[in-house]
N, C-alpha and C. Protein backbone atom coordinates (compact mmCIF):
# COMPACT_ATOMS: atom_id res chain seq x y z
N UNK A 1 35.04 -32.37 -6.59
CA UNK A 1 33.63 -32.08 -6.70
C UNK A 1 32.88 -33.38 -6.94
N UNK A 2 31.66 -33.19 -5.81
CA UNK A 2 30.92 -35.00 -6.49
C UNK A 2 29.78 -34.64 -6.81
N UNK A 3 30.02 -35.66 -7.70
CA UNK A 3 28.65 -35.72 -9.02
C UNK A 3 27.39 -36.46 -8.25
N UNK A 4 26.01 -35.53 -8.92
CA UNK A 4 24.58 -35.52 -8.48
C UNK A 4 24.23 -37.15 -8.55
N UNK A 5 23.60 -37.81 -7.15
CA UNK A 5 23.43 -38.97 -7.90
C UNK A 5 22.45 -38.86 -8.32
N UNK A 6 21.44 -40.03 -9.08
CA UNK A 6 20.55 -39.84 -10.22
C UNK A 6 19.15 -39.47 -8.32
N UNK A 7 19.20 -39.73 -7.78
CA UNK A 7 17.71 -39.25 -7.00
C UNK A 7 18.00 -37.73 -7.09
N UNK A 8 19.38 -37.30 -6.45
CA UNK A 8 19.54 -35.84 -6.12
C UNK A 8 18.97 -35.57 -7.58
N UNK A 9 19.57 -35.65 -8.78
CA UNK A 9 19.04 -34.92 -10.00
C UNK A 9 17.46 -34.78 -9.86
N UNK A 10 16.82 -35.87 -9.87
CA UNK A 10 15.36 -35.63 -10.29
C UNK A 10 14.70 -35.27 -8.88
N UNK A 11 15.61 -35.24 -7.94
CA UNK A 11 14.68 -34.14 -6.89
C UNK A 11 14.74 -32.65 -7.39
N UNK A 12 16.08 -32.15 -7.75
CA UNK A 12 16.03 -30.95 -8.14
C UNK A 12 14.94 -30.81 -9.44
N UNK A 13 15.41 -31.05 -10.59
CA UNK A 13 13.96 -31.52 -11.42
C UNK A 13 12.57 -31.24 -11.19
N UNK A 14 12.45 -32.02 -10.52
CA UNK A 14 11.26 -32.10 -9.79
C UNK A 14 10.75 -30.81 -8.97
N UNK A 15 11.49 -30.18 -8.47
CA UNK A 15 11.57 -28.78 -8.01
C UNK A 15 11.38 -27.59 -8.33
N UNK A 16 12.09 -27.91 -9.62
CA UNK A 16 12.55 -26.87 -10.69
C UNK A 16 10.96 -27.01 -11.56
N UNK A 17 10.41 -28.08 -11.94
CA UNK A 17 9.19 -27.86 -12.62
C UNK A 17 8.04 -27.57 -11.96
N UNK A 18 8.20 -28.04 -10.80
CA UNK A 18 7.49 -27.31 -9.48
C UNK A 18 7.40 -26.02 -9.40
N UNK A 19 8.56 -25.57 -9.40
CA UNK A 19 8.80 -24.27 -9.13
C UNK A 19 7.86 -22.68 -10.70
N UNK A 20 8.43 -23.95 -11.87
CA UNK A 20 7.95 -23.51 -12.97
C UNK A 20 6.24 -23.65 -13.39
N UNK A 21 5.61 -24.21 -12.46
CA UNK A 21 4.35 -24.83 -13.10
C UNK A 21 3.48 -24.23 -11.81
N UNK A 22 4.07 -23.75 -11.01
CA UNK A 22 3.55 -22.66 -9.83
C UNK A 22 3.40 -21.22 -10.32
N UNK A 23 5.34 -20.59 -11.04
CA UNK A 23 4.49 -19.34 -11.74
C UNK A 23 3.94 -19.67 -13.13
N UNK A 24 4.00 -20.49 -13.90
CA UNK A 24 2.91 -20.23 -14.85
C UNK A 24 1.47 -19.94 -14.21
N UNK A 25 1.16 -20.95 -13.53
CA UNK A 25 -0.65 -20.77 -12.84
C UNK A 25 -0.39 -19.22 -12.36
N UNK A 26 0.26 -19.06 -11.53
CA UNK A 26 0.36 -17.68 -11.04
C UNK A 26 0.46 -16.67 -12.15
N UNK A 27 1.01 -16.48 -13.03
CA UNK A 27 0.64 -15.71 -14.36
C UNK A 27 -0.34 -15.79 -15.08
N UNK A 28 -1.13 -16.81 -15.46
CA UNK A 28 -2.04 -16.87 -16.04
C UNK A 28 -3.55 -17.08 -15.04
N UNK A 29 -3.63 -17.45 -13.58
CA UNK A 29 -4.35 -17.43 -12.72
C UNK A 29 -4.23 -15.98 -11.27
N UNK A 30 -3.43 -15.98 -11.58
CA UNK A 30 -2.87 -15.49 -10.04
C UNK A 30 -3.10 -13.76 -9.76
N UNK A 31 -2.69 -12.90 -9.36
CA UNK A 31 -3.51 -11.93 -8.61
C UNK A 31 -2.26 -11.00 -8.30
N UNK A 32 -1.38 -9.26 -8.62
CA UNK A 32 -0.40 -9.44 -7.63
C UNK A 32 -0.47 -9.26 -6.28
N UNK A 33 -1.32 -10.15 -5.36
CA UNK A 33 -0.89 -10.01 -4.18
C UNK A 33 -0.06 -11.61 -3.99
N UNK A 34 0.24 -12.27 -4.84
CA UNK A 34 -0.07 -13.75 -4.99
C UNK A 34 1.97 -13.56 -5.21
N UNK A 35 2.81 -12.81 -5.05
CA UNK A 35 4.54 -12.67 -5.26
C UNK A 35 4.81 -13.60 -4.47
N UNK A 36 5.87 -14.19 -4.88
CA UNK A 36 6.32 -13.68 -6.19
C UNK A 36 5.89 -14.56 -7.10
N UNK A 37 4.74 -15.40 -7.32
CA UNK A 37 4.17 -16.10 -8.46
C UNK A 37 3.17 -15.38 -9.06
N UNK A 38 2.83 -13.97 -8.85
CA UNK A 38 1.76 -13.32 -9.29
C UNK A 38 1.96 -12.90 -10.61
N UNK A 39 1.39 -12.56 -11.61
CA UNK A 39 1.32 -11.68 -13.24
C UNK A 39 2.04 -10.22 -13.28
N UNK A 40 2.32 -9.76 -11.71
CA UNK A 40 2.75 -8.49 -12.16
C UNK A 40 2.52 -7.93 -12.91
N UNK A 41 1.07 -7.58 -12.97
CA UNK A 41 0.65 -6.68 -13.88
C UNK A 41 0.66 -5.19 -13.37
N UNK A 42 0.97 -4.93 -11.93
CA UNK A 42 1.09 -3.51 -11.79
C UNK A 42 2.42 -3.14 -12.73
N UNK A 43 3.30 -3.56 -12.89
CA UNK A 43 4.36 -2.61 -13.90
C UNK A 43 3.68 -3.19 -15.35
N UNK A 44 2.77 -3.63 -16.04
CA UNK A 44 2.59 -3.92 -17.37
C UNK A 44 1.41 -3.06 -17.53
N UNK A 45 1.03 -1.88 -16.96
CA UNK A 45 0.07 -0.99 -17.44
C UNK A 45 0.61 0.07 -17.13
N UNK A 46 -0.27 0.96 -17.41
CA UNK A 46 0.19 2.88 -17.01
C UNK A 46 -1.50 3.67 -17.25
N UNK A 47 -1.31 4.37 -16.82
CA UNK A 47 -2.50 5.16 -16.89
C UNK A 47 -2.81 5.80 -18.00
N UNK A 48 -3.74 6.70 -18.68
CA UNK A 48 -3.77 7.10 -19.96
C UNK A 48 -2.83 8.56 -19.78
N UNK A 49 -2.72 9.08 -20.58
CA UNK A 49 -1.59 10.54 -20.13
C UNK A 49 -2.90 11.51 -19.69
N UNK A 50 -4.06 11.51 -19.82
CA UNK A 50 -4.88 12.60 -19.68
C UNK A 50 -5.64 12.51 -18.44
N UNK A 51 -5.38 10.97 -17.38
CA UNK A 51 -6.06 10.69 -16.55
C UNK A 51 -5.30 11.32 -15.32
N UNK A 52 -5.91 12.06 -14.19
CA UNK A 52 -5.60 12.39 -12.94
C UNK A 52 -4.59 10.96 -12.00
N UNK A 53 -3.69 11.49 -11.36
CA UNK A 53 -2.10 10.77 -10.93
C UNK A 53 -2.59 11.04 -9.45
N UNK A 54 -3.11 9.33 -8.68
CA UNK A 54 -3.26 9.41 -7.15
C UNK A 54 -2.12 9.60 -6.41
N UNK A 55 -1.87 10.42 -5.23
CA UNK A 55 -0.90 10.24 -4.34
C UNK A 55 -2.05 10.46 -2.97
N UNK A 56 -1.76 9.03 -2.59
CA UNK A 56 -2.53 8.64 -1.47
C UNK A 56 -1.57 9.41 -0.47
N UNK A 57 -1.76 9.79 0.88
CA UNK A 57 -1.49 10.47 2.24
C UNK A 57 -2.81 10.30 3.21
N UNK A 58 -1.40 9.92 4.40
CA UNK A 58 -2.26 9.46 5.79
C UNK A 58 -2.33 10.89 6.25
N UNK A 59 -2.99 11.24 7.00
CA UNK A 59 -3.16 12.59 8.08
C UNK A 59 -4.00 12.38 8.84
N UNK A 60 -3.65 13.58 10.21
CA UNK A 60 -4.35 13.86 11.64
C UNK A 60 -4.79 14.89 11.96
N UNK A 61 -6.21 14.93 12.68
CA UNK A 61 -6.11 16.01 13.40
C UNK A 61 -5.47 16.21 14.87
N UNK A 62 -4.77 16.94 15.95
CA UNK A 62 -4.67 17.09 16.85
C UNK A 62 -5.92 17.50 17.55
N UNK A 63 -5.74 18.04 18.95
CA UNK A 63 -6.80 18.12 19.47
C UNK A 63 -6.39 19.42 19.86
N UNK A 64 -5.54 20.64 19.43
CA UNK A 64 -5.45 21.79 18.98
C UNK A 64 -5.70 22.17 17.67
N UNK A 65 -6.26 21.69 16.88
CA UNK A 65 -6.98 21.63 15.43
C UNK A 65 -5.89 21.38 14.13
N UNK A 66 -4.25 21.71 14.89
CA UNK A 66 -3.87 21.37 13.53
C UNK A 66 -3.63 19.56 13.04
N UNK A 67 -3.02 20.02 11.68
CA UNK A 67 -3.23 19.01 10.40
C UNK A 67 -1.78 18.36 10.68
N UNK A 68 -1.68 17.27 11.32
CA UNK A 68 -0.38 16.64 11.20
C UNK A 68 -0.19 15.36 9.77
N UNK A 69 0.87 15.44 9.25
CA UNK A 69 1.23 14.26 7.91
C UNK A 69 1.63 13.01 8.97
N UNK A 70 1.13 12.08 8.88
CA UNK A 70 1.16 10.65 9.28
C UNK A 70 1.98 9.81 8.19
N UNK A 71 3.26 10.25 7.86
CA UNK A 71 3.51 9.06 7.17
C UNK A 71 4.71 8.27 8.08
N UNK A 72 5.46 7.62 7.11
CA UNK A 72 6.13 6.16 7.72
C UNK A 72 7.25 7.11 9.03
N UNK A 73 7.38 8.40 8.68
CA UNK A 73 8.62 9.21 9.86
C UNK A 73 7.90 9.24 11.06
N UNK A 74 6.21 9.72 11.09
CA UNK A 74 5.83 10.02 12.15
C UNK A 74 4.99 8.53 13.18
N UNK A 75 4.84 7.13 11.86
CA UNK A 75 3.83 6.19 12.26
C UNK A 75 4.95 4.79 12.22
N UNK A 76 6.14 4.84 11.73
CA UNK A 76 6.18 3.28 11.24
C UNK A 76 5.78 3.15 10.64
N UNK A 77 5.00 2.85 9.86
CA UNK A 77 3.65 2.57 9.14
C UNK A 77 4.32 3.34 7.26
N UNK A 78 4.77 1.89 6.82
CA UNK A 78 4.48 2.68 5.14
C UNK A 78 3.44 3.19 4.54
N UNK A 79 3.64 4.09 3.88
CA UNK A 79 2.46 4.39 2.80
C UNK A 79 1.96 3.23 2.01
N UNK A 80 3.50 2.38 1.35
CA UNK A 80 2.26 1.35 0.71
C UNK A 80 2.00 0.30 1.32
N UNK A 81 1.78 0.23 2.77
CA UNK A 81 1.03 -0.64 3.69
C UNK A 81 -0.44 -0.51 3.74
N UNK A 82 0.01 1.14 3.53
CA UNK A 82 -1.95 2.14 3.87
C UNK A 82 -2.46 1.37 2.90
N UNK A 83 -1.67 1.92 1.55
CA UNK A 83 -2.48 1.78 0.19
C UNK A 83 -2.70 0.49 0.26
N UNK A 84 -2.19 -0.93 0.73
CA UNK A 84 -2.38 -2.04 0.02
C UNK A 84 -3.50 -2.82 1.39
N UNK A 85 -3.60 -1.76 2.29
CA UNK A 85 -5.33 -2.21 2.95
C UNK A 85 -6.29 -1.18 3.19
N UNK A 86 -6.05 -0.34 2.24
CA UNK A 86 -6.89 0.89 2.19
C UNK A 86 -8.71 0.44 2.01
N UNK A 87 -8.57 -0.55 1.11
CA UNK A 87 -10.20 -1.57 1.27
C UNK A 87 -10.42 -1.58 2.03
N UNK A 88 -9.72 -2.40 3.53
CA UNK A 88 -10.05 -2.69 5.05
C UNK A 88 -10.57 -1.48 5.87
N UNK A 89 -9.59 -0.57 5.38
CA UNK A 89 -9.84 1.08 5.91
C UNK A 89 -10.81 1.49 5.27
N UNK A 90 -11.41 1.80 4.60
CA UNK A 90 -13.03 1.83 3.95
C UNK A 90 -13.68 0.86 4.90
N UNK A 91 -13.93 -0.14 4.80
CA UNK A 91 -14.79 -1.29 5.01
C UNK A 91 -14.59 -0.83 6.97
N UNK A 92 -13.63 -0.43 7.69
CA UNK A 92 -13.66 -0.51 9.11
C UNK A 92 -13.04 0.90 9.57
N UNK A 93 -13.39 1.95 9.29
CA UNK A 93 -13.24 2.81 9.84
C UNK A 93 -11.90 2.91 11.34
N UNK A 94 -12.52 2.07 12.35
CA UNK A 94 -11.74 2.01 13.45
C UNK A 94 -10.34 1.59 13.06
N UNK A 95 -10.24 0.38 12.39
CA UNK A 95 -8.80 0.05 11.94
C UNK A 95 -7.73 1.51 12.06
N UNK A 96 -8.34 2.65 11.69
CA UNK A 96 -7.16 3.66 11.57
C UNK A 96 -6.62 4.37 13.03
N UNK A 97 -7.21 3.34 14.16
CA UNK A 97 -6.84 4.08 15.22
C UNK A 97 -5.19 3.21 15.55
N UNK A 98 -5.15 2.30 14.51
CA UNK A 98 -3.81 1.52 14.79
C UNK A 98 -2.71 2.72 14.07
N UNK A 99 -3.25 3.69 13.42
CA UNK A 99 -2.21 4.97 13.06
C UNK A 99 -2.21 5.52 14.08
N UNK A 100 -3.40 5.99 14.77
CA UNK A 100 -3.35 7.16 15.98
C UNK A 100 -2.63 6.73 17.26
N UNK A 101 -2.73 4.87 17.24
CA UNK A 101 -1.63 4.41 18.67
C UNK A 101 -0.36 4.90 17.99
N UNK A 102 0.34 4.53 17.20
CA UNK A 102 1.24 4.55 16.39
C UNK A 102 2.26 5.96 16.23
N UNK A 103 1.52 6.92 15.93
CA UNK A 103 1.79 8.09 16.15
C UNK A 103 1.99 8.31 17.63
N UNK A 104 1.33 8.00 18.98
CA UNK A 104 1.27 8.32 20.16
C UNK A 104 2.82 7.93 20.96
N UNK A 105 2.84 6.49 19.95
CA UNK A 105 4.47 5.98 20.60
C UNK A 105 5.11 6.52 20.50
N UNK A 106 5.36 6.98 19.41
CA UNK A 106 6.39 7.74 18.54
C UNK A 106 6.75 9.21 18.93
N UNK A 107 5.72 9.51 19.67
CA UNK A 107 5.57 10.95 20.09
C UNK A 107 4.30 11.59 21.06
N UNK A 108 4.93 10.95 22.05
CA UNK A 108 4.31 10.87 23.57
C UNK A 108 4.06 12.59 23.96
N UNK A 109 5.21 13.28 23.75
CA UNK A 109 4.94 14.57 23.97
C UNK A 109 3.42 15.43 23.18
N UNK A 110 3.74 15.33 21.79
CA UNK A 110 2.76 15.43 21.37
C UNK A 110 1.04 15.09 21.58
N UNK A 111 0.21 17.16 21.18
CA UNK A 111 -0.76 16.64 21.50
C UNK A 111 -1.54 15.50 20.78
N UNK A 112 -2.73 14.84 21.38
CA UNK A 112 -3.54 13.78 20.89
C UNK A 112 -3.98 13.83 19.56
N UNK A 113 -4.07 12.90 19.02
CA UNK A 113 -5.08 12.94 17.66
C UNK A 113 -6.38 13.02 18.03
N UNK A 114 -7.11 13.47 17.64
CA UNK A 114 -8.89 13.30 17.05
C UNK A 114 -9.25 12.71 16.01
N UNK A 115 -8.61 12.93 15.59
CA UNK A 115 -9.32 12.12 13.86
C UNK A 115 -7.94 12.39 13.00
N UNK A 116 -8.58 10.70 12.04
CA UNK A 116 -7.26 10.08 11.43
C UNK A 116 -8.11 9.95 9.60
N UNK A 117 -7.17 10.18 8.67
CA UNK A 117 -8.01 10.39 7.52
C UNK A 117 -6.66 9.59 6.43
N UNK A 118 -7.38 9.18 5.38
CA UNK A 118 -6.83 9.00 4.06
C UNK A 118 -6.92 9.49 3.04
N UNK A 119 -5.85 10.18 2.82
CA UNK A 119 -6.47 11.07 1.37
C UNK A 119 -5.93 10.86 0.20
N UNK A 120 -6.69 11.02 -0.39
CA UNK A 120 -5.80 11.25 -2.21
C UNK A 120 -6.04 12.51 -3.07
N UNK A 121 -4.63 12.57 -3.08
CA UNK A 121 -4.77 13.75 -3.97
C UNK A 121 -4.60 13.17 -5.51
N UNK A 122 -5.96 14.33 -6.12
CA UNK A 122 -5.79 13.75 -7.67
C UNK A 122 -5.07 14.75 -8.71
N UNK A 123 -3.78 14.32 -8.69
CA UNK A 123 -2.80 15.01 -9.62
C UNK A 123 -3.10 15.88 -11.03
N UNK A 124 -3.66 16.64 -11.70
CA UNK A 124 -3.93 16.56 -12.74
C UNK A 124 -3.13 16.32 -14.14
N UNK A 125 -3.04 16.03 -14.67
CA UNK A 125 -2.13 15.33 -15.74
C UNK A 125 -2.80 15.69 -17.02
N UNK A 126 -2.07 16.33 -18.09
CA UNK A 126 -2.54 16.58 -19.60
C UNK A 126 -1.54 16.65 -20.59
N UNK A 127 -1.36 15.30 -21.50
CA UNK A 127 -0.48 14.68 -21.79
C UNK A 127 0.46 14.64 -21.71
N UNK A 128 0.39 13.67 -20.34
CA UNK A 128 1.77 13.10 -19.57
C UNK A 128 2.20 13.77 -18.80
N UNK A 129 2.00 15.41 -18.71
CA UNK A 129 2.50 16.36 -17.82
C UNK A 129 1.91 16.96 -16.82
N UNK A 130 2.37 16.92 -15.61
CA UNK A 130 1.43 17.53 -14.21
C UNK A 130 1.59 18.96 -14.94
N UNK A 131 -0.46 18.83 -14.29
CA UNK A 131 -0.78 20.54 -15.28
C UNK A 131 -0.50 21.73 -13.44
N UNK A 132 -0.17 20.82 -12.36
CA UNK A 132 -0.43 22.10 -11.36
C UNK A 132 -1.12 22.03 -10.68
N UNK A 133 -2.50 21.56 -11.16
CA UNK A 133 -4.22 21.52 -10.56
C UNK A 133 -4.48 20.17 -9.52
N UNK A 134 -5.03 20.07 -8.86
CA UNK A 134 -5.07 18.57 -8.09
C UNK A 134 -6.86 18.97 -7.42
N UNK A 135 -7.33 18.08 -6.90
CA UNK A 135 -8.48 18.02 -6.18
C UNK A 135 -7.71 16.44 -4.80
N UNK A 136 -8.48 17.22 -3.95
CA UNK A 136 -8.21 16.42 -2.70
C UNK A 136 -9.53 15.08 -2.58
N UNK A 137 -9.64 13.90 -1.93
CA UNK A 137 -10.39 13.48 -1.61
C UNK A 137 -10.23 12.99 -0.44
N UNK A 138 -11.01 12.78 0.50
CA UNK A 138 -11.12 12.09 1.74
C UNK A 138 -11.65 10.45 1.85
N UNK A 139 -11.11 9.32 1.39
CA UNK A 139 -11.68 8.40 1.31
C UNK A 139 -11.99 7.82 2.40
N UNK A 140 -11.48 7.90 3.24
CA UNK A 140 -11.88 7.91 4.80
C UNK A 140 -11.68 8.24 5.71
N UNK A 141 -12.35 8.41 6.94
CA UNK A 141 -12.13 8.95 8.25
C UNK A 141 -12.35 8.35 9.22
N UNK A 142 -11.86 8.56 10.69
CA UNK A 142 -11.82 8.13 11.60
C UNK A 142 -11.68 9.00 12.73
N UNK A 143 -12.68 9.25 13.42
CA UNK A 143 -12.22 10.09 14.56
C UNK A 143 -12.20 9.26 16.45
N UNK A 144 -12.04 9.93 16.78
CA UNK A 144 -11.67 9.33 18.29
C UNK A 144 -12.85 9.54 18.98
N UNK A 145 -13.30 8.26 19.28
CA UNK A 145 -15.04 7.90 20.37
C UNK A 145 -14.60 9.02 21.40
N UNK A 146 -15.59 10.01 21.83
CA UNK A 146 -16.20 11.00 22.89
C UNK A 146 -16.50 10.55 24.03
């Protein structure tokens, strides 16, 4: 085995505090979209036990009226892909026709979409325990230009 000469050492060094002085800023500056130097603060919180539990879901309409589930079986497309540009999807409506191509590949037979939606359902929760109850929301929509 051969021994580090003294540059190899203080390149690693040098690396290594590099490496260390990147996630500090990133913990004390940083954002988690910013991984792996980010604060990870999504696992260092939790919700209160009495607050409503989101479960975001993609869905479609066909152009026989029913309600198809758009998730990652029917689109490619993860759920927490949706969730982590669900802003963009607010802010651009059209963006969600990259679900409705998506779905089309996947299932050519199938009839067309019309309209493409994001929803959340709000879980109800009373301390700590799903009470049963939920309310739906539609945070956005998208339907197919006429």
């Amino acid at each position: 085995m051969e021994t580090l000469t003294r540059r190899g050492r203080a390149a690693r060094v040098g690396a290594t505090a590099l490496g260390l002085a990147v996630l500090l800023a990133g913990t004390l500056w940083g954002a988690d979209d910013h991984f792996p130097f980010g604060p990870f603060r999504m696992y260092a919180t939790s919700n209160p036990p009495d607050a409503p539990a989101p479960d975001t879901r993609v869905e479609g309409v066909d152009r026989t009226g029913a309600v198809v589930a758009l998730g990652e079986d029917a689109t490619g497309i993860r759920r927490a892909e949706i969730e982590g540009q669900q802003s963009r999807y607010v802010a651009d409506p059209a963006r969600l026709a990259e679900v409705a191509d998506a779905y089309a590949e996947r299932h050519p037979e199938a009839p067309a979409l019309v309209e493409v939606r994001i929803v959340i359902r709000w879980i109800g929760i009373q301390d700590g325990r799903p009470t049963g109850r939920y309310t739906d929301e539609t945070v956005v929509s998208w339907q197919v230009p006429a």
